[in-house]
ModelCIF file with pLDDT and N, C-alpha, C, O atoms, coordinates in Angstrom:
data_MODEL
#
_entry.id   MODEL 
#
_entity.id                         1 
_entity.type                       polymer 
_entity.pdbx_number_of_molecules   1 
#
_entity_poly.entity_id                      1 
_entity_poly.type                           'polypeptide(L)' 
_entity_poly.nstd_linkage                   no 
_entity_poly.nstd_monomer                   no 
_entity_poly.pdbx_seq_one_letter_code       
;(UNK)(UNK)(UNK)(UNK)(UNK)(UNK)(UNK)(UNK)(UNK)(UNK)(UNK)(UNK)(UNK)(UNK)(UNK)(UNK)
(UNK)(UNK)(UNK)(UNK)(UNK)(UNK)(UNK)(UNK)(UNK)(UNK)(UNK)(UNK)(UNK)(UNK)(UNK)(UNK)
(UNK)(UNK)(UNK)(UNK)(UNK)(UNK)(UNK)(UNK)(UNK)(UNK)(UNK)(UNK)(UNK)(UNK)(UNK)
;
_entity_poly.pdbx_seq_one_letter_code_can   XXXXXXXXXXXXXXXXXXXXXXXXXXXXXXXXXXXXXXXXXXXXXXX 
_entity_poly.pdbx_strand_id                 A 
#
loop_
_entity_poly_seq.entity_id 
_entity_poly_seq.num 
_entity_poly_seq.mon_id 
_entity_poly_seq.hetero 
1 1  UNK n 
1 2  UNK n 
1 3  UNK n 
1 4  UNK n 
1 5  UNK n 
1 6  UNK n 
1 7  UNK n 
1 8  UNK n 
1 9  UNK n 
1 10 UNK n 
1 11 UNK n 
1 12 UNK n 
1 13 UNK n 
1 14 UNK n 
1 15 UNK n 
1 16 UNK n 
1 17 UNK n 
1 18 UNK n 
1 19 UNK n 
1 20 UNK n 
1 21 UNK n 
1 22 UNK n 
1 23 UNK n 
1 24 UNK n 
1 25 UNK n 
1 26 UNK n 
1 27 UNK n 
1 28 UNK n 
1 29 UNK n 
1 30 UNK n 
1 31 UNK n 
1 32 UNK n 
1 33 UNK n 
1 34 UNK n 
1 35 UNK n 
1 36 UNK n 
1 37 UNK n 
1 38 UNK n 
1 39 UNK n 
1 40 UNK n 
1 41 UNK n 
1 42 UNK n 
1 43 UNK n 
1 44 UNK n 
1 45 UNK n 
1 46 UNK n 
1 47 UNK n 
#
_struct_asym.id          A 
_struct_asym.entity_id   1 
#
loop_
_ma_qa_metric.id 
_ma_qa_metric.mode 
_ma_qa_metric.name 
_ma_qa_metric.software_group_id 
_ma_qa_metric.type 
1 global pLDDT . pLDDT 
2 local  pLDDT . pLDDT 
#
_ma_qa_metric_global.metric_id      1 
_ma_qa_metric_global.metric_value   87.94 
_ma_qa_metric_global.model_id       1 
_ma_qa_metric_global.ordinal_id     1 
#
loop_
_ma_qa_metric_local.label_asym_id 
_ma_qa_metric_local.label_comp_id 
_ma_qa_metric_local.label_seq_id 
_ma_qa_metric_local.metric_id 
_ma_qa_metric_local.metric_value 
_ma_qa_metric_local.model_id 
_ma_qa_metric_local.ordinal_id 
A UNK 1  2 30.00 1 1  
A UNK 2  2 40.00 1 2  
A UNK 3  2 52.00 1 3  
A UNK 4  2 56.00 1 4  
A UNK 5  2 67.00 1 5  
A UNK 6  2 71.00 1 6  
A UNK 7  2 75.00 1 7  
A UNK 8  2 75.00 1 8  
A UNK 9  2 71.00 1 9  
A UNK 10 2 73.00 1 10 
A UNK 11 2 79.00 1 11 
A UNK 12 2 88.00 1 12 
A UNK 13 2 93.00 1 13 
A UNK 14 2 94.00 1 14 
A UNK 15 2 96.00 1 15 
A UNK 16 2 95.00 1 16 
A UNK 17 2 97.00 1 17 
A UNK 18 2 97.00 1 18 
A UNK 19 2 98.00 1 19 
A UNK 20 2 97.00 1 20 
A UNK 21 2 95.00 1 21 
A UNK 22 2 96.00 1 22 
A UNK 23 2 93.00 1 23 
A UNK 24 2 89.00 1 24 
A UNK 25 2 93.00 1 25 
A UNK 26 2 93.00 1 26 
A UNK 27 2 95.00 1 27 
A UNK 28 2 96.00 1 28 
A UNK 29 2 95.00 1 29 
A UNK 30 2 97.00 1 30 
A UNK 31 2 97.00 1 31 
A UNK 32 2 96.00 1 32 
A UNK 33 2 96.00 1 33 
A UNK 34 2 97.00 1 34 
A UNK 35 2 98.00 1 35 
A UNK 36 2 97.00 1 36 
A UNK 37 2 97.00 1 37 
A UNK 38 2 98.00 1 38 
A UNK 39 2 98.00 1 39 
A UNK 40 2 97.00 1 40 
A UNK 41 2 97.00 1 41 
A UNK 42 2 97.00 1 42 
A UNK 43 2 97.00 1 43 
A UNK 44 2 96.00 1 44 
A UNK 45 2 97.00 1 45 
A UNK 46 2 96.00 1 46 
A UNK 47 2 96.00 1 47 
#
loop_
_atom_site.group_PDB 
_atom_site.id 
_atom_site.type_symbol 
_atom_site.label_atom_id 
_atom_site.label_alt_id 
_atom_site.label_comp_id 
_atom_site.label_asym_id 
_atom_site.label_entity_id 
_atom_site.label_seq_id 
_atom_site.pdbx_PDB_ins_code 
_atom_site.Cartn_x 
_atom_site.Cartn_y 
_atom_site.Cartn_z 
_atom_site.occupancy 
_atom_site.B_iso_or_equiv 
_atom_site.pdbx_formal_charge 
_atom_site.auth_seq_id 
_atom_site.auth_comp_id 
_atom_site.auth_asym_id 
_atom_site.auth_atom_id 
_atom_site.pdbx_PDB_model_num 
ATOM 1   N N  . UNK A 1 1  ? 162.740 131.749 207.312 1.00 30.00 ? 1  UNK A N  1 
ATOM 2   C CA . UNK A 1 1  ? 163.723 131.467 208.321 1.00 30.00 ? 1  UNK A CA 1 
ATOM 3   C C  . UNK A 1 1  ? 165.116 131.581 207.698 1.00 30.00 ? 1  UNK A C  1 
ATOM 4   O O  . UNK A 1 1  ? 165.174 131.277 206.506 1.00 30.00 ? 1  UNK A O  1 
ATOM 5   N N  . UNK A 1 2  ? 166.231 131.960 208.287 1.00 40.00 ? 2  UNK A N  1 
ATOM 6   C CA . UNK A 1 2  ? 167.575 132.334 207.974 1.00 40.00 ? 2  UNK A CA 1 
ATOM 7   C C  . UNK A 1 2  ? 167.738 130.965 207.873 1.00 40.00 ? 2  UNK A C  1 
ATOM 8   O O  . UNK A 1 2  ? 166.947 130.121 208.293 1.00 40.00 ? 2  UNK A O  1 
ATOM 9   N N  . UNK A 1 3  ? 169.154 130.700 207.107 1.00 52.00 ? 3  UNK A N  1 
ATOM 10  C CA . UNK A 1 3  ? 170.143 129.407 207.383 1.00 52.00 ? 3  UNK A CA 1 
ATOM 11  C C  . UNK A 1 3  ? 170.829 130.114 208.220 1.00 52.00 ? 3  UNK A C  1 
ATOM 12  O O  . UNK A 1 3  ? 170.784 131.322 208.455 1.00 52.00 ? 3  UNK A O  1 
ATOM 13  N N  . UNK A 1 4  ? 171.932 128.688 208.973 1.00 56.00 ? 4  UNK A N  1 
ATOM 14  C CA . UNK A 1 4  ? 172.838 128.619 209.780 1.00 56.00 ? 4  UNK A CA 1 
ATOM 15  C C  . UNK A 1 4  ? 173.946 128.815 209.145 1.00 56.00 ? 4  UNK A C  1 
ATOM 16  O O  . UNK A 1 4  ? 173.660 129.082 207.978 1.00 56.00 ? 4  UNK A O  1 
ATOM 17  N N  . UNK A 1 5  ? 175.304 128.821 209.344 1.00 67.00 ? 5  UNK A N  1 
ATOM 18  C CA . UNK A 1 5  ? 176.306 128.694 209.104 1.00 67.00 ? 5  UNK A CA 1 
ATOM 19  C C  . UNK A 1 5  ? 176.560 127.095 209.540 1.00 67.00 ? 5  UNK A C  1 
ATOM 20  O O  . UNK A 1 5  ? 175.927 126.618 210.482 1.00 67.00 ? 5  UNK A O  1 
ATOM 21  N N  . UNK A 1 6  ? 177.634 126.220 208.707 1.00 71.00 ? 6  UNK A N  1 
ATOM 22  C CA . UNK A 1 6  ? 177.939 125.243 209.085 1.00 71.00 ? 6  UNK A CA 1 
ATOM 23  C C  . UNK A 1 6  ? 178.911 125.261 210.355 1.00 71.00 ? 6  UNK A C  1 
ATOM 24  O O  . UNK A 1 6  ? 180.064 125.651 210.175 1.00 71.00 ? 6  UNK A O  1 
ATOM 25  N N  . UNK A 1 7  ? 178.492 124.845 211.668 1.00 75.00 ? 7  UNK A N  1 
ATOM 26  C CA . UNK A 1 7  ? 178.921 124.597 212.914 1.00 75.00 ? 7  UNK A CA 1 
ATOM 27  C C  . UNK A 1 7  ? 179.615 124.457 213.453 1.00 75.00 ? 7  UNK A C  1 
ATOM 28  O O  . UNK A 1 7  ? 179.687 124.799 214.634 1.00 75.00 ? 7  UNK A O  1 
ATOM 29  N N  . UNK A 1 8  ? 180.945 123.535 212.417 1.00 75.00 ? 8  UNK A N  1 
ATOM 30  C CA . UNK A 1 8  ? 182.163 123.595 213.146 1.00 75.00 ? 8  UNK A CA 1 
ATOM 31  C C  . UNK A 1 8  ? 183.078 124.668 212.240 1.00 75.00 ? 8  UNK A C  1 
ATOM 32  O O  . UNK A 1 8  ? 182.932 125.042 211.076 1.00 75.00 ? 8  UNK A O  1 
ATOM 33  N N  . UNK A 1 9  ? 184.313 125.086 213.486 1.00 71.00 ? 9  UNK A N  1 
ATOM 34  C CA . UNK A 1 9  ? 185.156 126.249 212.498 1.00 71.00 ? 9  UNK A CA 1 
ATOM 35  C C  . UNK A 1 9  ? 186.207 125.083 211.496 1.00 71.00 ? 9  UNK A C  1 
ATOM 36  O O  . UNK A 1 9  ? 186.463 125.285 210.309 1.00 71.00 ? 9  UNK A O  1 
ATOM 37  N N  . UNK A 1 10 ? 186.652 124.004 212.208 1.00 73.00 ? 10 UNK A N  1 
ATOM 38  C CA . UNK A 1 10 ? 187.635 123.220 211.567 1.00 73.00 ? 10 UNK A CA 1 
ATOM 39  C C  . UNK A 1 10 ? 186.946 122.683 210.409 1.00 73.00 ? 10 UNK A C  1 
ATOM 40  O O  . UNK A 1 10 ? 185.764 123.009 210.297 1.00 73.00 ? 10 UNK A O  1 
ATOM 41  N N  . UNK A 1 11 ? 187.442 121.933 209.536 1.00 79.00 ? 11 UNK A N  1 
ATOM 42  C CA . UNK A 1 11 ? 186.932 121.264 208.001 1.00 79.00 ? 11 UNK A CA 1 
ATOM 43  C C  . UNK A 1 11 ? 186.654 119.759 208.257 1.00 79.00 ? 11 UNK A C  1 
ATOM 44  O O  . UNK A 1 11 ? 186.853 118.940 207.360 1.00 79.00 ? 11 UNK A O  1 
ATOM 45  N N  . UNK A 1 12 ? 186.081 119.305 209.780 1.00 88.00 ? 12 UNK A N  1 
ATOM 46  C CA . UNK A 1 12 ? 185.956 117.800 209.797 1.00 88.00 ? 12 UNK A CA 1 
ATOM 47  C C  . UNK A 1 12 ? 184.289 117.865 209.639 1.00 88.00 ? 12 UNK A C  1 
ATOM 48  O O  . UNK A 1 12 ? 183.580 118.797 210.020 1.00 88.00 ? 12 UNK A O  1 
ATOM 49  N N  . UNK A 1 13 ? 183.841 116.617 208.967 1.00 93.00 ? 13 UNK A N  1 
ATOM 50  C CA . UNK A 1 13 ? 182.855 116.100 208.751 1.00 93.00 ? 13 UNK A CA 1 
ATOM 51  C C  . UNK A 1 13 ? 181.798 115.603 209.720 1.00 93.00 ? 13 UNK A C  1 
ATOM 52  O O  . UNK A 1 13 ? 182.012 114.580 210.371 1.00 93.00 ? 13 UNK A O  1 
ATOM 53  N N  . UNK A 1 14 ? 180.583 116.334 209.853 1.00 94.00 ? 14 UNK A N  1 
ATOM 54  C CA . UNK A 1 14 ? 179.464 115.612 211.035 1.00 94.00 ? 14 UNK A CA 1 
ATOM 55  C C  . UNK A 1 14 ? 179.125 114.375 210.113 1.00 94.00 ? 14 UNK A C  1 
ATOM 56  O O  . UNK A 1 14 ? 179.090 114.386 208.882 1.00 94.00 ? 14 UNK A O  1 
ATOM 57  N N  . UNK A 1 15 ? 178.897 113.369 210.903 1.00 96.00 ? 15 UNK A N  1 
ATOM 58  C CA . UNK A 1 15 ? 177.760 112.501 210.458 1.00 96.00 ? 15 UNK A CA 1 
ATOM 59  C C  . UNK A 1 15 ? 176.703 112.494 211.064 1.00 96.00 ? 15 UNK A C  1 
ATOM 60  O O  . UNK A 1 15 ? 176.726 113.241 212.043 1.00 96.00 ? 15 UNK A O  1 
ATOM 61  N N  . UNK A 1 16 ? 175.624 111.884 210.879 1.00 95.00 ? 16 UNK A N  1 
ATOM 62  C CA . UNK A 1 16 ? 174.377 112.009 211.521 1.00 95.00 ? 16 UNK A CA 1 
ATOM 63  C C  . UNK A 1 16 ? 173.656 110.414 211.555 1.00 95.00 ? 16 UNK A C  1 
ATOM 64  O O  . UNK A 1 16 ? 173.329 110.106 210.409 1.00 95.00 ? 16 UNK A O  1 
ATOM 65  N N  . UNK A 1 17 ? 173.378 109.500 212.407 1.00 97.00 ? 17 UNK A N  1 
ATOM 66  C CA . UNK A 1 17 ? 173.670 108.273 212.551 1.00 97.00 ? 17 UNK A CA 1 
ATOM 67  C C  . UNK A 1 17 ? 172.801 108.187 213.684 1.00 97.00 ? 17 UNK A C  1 
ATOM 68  O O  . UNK A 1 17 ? 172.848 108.851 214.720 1.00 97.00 ? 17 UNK A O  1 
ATOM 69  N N  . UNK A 1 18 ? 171.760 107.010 213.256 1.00 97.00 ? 18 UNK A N  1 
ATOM 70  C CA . UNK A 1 18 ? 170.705 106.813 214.354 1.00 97.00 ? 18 UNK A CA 1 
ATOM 71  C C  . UNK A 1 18 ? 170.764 105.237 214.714 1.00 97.00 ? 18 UNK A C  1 
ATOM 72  O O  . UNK A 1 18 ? 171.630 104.517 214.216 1.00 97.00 ? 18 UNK A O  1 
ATOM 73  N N  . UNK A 1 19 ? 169.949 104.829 215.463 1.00 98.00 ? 19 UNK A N  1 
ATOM 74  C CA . UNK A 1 19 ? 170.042 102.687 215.931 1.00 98.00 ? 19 UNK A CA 1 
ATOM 75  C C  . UNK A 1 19 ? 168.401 103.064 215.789 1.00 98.00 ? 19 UNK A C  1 
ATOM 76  O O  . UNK A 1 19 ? 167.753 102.109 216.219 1.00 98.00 ? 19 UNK A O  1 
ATOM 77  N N  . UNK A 1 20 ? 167.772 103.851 215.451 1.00 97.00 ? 20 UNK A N  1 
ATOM 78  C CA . UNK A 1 20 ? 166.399 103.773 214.881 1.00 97.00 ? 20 UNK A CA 1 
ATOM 79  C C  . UNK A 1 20 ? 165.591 102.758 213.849 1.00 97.00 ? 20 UNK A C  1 
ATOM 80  O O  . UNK A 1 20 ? 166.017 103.027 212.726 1.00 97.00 ? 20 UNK A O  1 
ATOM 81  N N  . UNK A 1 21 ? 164.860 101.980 213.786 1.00 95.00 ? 21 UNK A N  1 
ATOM 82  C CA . UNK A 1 21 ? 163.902 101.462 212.976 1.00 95.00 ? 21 UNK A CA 1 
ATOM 83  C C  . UNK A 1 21 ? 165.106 100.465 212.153 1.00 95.00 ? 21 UNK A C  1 
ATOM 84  O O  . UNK A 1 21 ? 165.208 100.704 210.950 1.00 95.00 ? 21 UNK A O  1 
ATOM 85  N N  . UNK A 1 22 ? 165.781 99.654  212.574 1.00 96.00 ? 22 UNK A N  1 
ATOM 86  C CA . UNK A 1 22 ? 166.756 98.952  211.849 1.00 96.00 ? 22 UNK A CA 1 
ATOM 87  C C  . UNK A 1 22 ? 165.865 97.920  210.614 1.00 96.00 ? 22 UNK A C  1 
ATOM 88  O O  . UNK A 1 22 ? 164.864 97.217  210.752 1.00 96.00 ? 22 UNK A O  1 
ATOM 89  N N  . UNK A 1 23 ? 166.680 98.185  209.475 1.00 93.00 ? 23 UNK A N  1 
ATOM 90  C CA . UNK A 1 23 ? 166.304 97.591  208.464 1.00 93.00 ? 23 UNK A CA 1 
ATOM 91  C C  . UNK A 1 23 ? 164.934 98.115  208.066 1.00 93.00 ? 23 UNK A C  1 
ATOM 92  O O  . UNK A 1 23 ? 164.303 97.320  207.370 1.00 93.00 ? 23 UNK A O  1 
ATOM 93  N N  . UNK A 1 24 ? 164.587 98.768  208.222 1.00 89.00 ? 24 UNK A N  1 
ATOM 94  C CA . UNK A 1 24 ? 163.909 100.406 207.341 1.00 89.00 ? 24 UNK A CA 1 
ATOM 95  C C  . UNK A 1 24 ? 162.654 99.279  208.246 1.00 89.00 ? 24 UNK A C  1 
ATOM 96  O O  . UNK A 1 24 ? 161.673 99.999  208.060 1.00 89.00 ? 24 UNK A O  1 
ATOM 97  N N  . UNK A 1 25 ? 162.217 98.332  208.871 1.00 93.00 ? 25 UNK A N  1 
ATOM 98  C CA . UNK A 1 25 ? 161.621 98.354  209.708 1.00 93.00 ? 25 UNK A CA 1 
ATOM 99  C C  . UNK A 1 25 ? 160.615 98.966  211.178 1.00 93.00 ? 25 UNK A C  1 
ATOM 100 O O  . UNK A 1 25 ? 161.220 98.735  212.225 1.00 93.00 ? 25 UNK A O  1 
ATOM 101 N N  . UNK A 1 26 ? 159.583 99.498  211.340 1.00 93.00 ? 26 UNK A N  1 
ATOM 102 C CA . UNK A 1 26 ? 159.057 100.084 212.381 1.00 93.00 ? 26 UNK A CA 1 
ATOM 103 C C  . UNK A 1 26 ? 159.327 99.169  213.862 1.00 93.00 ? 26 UNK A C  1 
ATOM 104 O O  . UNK A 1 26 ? 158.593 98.196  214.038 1.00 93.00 ? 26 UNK A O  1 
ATOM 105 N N  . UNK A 1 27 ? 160.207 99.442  214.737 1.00 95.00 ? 27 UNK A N  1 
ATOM 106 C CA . UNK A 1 27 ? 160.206 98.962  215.717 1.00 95.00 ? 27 UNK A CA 1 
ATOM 107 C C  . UNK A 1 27 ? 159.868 99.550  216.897 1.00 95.00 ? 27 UNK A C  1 
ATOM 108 O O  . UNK A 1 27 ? 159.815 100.780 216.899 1.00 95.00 ? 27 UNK A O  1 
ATOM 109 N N  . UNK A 1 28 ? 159.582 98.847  218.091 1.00 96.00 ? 28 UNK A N  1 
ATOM 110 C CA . UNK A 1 28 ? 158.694 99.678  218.957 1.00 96.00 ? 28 UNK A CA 1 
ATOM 111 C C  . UNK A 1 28 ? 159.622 100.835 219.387 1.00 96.00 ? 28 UNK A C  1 
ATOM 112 O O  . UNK A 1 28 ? 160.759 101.078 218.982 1.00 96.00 ? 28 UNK A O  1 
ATOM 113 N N  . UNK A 1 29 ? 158.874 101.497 220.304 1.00 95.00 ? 29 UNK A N  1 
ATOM 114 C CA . UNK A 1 29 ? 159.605 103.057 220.960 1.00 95.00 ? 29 UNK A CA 1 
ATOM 115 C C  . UNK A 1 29 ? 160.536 102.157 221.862 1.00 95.00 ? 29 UNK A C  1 
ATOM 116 O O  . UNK A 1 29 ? 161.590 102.786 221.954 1.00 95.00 ? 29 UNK A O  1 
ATOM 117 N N  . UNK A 1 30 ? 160.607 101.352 222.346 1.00 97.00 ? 30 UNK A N  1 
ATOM 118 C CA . UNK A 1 30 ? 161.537 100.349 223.791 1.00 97.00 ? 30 UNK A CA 1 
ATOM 119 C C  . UNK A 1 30 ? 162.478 99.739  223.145 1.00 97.00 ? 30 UNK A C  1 
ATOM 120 O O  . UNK A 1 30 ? 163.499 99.355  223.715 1.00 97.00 ? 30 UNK A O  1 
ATOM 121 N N  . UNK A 1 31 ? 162.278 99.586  221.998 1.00 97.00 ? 31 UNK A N  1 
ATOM 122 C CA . UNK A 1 31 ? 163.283 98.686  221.175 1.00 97.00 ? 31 UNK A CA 1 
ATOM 123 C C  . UNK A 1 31 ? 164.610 99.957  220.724 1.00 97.00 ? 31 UNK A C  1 
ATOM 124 O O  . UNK A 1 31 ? 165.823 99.927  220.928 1.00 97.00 ? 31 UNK A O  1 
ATOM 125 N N  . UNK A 1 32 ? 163.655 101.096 219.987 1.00 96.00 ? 32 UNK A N  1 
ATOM 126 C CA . UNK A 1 32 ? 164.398 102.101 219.438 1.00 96.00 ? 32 UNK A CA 1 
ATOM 127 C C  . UNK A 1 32 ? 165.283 102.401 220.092 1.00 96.00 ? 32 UNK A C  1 
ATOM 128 O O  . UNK A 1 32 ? 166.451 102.394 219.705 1.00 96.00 ? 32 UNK A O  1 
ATOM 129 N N  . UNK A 1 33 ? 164.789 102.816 221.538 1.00 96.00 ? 33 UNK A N  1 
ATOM 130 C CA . UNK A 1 33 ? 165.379 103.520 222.272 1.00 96.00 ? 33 UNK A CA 1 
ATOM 131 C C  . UNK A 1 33 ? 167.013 102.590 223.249 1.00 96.00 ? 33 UNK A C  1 
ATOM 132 O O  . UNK A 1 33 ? 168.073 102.919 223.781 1.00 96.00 ? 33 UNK A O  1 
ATOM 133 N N  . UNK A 1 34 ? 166.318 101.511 222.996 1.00 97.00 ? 34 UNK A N  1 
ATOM 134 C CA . UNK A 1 34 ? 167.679 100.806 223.493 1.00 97.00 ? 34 UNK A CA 1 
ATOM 135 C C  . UNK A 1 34 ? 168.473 100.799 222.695 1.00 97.00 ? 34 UNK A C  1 
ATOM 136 O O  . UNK A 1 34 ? 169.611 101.057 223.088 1.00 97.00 ? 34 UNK A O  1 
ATOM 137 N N  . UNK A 1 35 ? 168.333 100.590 221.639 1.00 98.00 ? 35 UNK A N  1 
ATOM 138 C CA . UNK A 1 35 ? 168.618 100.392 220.314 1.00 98.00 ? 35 UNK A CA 1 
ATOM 139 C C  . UNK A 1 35 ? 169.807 101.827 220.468 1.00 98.00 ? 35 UNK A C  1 
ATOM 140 O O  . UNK A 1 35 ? 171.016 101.781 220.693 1.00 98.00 ? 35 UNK A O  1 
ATOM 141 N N  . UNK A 1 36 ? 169.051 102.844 220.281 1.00 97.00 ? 36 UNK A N  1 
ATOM 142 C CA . UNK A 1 36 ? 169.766 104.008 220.330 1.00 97.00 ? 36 UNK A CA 1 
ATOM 143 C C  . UNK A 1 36 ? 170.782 104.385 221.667 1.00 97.00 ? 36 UNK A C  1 
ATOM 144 O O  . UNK A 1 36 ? 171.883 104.883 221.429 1.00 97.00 ? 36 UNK A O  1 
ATOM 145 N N  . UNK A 1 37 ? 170.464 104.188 222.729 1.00 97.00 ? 37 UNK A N  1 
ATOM 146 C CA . UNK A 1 37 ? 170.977 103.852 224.147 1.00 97.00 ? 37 UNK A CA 1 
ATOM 147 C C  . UNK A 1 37 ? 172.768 103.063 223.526 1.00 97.00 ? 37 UNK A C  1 
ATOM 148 O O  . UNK A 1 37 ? 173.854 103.622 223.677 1.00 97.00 ? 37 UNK A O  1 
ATOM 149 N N  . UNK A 1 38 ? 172.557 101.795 222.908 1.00 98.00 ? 38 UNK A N  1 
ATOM 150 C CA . UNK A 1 38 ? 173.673 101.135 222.866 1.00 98.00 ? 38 UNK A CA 1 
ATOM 151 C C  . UNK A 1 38 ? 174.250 101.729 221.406 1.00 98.00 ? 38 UNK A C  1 
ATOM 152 O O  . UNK A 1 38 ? 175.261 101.209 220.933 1.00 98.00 ? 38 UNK A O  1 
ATOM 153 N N  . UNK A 1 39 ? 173.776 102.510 220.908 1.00 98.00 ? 39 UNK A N  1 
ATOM 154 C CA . UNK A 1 39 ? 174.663 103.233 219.736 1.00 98.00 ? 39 UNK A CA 1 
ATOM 155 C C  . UNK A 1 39 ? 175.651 104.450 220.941 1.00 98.00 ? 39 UNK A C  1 
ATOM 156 O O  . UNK A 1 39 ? 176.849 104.381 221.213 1.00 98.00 ? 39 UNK A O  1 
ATOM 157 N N  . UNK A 1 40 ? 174.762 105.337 221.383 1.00 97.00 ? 40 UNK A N  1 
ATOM 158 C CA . UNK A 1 40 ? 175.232 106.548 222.097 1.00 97.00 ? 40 UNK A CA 1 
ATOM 159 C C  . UNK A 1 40 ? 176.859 105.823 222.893 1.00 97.00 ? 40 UNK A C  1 
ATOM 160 O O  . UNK A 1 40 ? 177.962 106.370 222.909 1.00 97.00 ? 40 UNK A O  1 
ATOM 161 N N  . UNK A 1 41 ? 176.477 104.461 223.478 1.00 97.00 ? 41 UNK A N  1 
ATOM 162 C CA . UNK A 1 41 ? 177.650 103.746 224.487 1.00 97.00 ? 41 UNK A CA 1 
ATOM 163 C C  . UNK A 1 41 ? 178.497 103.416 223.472 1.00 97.00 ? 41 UNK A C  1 
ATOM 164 O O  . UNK A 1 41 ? 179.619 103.058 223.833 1.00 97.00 ? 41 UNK A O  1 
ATOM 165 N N  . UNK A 1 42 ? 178.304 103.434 222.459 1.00 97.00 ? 42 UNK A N  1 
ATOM 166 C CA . UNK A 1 42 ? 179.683 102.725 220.764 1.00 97.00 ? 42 UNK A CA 1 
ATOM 167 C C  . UNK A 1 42 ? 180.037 103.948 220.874 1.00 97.00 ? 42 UNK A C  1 
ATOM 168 O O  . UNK A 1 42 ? 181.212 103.875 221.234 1.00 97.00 ? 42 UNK A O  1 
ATOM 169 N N  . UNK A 1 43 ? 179.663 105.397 220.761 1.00 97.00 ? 43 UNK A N  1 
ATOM 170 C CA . UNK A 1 43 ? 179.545 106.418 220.024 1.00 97.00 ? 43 UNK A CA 1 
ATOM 171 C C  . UNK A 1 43 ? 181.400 106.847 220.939 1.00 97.00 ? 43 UNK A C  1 
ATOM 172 O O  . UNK A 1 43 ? 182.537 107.107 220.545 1.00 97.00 ? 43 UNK A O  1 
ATOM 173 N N  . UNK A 1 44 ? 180.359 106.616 222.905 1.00 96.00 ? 44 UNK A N  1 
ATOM 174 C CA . UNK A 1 44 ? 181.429 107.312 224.020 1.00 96.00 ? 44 UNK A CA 1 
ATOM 175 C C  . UNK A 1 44 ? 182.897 106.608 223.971 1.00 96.00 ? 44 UNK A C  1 
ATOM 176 O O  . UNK A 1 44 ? 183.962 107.213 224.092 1.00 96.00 ? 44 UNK A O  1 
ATOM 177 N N  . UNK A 1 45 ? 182.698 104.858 223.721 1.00 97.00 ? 45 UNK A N  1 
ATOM 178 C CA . UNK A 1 45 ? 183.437 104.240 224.137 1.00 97.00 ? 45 UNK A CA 1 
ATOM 179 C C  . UNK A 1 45 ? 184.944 104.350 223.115 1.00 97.00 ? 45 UNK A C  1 
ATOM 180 O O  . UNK A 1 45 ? 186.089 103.984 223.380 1.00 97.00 ? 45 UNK A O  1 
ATOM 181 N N  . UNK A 1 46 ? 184.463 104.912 222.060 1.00 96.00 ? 46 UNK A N  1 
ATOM 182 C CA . UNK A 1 46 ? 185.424 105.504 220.558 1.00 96.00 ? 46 UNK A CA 1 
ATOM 183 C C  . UNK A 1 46 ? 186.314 107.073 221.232 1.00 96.00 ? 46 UNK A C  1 
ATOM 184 O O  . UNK A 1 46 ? 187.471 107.439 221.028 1.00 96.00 ? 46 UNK A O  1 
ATOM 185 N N  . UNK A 1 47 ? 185.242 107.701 222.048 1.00 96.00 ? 47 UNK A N  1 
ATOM 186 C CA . UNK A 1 47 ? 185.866 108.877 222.693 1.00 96.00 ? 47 UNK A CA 1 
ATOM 187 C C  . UNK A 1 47 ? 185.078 110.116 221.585 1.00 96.00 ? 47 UNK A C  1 
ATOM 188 O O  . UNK A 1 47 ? 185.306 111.315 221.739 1.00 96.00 ? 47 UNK A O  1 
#
């Protein structure tokens, strides 16, 4: 498989940042997902 080129044209930094399995813990799929739900609403509310 080819690589990509890195994605953005400007020089700012992705992060990659989940509300998954907090504290390296297995938590359920309902938990995760809210979990992740109220990261995505931090993520918008920053702009």
């Amino acid at each position: 498989m080819s690589g990509l080129p890195y994605p953005l044209t400007r020089a700012d930094t992705i992060h990659i940042v989940t509300a998954f399995n907090p504290g390296g813990r297995n938590a359920t799929a309902r938990a995760n997902l809210r979990a992740q739900q109220e990261l995505l609403h931090s993520i918008g509310r920053r702009g």
